[in-house]
C-alpha atoms as a PDB file:
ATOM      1  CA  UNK A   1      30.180  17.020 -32.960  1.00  0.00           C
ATOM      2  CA  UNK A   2      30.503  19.933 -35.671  1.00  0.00           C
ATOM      3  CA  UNK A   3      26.646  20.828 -35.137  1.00  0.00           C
ATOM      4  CA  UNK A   4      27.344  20.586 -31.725  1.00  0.00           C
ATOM      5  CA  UNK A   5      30.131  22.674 -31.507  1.00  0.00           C
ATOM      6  CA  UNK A   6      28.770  25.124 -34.194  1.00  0.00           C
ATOM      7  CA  UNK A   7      25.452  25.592 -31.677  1.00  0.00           C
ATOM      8  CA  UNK A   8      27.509  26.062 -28.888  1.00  0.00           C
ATOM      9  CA  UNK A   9      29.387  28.947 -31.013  1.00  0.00           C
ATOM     10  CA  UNK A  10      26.254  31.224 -31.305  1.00  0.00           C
ATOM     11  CA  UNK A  11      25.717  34.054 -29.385  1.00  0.00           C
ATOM     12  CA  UNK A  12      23.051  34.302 -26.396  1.00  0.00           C
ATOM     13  CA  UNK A  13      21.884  37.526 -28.169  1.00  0.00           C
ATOM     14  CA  UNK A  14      21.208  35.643 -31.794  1.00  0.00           C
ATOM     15  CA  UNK A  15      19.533  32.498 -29.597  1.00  0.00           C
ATOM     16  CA  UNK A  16      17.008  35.276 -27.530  1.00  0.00           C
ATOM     17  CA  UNK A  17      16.420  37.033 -30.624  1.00  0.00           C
ATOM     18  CA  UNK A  18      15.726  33.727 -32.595  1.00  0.00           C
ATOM     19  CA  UNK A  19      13.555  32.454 -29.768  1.00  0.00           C
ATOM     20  CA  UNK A  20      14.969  30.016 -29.433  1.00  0.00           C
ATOM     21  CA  UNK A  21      16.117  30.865 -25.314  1.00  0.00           C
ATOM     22  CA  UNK A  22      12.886  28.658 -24.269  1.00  0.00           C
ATOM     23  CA  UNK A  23      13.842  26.426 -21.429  1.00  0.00           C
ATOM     24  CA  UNK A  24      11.974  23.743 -22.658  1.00  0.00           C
ATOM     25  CA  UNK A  25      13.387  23.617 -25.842  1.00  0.00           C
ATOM     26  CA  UNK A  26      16.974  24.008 -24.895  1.00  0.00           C
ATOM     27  CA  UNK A  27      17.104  20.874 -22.469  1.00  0.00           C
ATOM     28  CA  UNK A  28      15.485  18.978 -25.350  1.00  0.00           C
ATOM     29  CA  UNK A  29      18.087  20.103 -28.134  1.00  0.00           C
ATOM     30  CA  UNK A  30      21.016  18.950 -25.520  1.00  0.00           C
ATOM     31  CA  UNK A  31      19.413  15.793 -24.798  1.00  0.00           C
ATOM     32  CA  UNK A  32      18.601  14.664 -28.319  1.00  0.00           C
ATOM     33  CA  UNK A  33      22.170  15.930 -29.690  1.00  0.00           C
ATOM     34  CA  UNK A  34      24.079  14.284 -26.990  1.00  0.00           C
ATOM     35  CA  UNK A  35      21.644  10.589 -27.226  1.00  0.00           C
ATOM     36  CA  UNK A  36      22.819  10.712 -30.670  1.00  0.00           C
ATOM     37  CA  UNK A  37      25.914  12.151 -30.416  1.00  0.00           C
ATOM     38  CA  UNK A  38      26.414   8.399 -28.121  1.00  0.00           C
ATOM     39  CA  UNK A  39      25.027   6.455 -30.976  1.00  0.00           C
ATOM     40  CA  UNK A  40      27.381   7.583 -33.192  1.00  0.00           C
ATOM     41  CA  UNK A  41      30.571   7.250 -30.955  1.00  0.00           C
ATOM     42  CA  UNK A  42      28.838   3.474 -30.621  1.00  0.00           C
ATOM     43  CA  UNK A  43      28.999   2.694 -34.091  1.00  0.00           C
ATOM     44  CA  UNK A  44      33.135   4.150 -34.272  1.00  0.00           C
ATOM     45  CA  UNK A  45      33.982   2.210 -31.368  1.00  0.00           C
ATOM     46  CA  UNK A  46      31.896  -0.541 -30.836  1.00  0.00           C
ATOM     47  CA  UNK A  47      31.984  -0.174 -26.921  1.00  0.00           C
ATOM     48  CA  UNK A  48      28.915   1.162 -24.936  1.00  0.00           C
ATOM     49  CA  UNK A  49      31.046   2.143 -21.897  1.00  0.00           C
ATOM     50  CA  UNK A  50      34.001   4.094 -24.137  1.00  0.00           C
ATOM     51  CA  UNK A  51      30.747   5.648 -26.337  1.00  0.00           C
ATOM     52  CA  UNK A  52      29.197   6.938 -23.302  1.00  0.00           C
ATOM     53  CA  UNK A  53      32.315   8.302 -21.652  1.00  0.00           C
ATOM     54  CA  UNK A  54      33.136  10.333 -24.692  1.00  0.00           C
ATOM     55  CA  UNK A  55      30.317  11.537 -24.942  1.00  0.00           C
ATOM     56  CA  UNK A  56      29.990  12.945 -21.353  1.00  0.00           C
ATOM     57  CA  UNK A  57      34.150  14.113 -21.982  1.00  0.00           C
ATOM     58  CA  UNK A  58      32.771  15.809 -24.998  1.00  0.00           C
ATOM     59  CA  UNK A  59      29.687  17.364 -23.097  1.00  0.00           C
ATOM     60  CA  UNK A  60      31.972  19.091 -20.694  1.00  0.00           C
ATOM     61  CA  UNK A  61      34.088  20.400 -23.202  1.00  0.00           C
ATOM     62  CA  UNK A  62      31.596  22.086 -24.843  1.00  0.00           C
ATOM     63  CA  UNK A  63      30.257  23.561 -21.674  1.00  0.00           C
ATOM     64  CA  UNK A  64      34.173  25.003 -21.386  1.00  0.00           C
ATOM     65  CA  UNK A  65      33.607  25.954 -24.607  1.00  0.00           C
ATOM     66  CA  UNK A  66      29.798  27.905 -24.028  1.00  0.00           C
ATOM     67  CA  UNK A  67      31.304  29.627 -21.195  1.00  0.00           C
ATOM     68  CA  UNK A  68      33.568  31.882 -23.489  1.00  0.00           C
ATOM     69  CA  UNK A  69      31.087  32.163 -26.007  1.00  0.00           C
ATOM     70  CA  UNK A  70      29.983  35.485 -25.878  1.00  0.00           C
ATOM     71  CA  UNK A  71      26.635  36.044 -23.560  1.00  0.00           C
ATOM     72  CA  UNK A  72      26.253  32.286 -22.777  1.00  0.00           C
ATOM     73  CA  UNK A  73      27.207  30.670 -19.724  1.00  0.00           C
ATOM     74  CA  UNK A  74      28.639  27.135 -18.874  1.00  0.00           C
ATOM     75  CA  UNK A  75      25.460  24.858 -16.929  1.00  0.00           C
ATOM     76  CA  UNK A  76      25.835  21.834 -15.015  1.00  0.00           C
ATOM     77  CA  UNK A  77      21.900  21.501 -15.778  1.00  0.00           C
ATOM     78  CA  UNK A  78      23.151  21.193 -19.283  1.00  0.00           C
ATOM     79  CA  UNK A  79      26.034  18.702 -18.230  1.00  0.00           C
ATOM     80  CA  UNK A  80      24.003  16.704 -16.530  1.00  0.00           C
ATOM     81  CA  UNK A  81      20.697  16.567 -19.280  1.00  0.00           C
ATOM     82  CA  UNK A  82      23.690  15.756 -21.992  1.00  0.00           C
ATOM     83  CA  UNK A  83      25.075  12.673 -19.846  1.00  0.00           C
ATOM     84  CA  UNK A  84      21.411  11.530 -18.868  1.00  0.00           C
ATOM     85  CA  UNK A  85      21.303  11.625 -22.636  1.00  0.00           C
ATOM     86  CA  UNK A  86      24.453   9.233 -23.005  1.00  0.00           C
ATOM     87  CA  UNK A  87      23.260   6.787 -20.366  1.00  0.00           C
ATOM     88  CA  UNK A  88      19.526   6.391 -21.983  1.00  0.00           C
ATOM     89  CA  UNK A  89      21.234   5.848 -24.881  1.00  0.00           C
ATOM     90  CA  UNK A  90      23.890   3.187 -24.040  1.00  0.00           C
ATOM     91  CA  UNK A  91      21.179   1.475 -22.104  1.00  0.00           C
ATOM     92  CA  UNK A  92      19.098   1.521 -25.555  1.00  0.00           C
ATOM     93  CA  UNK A  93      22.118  -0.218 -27.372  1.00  0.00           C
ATOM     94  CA  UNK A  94      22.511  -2.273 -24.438  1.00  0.00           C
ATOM     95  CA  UNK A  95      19.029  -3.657 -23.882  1.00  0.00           C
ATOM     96  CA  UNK A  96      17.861  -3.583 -27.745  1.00  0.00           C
ATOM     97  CA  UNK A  97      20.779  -4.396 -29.807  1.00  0.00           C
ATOM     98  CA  UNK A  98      20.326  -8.515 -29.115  1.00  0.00           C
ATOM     99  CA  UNK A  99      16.824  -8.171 -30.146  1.00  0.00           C
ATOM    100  CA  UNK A 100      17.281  -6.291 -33.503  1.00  0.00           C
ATOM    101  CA  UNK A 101      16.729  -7.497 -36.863  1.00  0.00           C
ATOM    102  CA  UNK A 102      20.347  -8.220 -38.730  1.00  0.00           C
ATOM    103  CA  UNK A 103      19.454  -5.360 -41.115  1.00  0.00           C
ATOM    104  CA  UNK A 104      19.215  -2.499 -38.433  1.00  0.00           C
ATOM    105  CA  UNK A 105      22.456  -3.909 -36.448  1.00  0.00           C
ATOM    106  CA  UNK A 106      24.087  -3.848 -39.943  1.00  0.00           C
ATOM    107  CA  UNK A 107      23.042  -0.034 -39.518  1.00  0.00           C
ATOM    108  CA  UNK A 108      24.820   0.471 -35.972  1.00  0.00           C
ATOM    109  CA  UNK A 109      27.805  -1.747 -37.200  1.00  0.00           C
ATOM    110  CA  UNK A 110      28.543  -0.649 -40.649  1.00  0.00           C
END
């Protein structure tokens, strides 16, 4: 959440200048962030429905947040690529956890 948040702190100007304003790349930074953002609310919680929900609670947040960040603008393109992101990854736990070896489920549950 503190990458997250520090990312979404960074002015439009710095990301152009950085190149880093490619379209491409920004949808794949939000999804990736947010798929594990939902693995690691998994392992705190141990729900898949309560992970996922805080995740997308914590996705529109930080579009409230992007939106007074100085030339950067609040998306519902990003809202939505950040809760696809959350649902892929609670169907991963959901479909894969039963079939995982007892040393990588020691991993999500530790």
């Amino acid at each position: 959440m503190i990458l997250i948040f520090m990312l979404s702190s960074v002015k439009g100007e710095i990301i152009q200048d950085a190149g880093l304003g490619d379209e491409n790349f920004h949808v794949s930074g939000h999804f990736l962030m947010f798929f594990f953002l939902t693995f690691s609310y998994y392992r705190a919680t141990k729900s898949i429905f309560l992970s996922i929900i805080l995740s997308i609670l914590y996705a529109v947040t930080d579009e409230l947040h992007q939106r007074y960040t100085p030339d950067r603008s609040a998306s519902l393109k990003d809202l939505y690529t950040d809760g696809l992101a959350s649902l892929v990854a609670g169907g991963m736990i959901w479909s894969i956890y039963p079939r995982l070896p007892k040393t990588l489920k020691n991993l999500l549950e530790a």
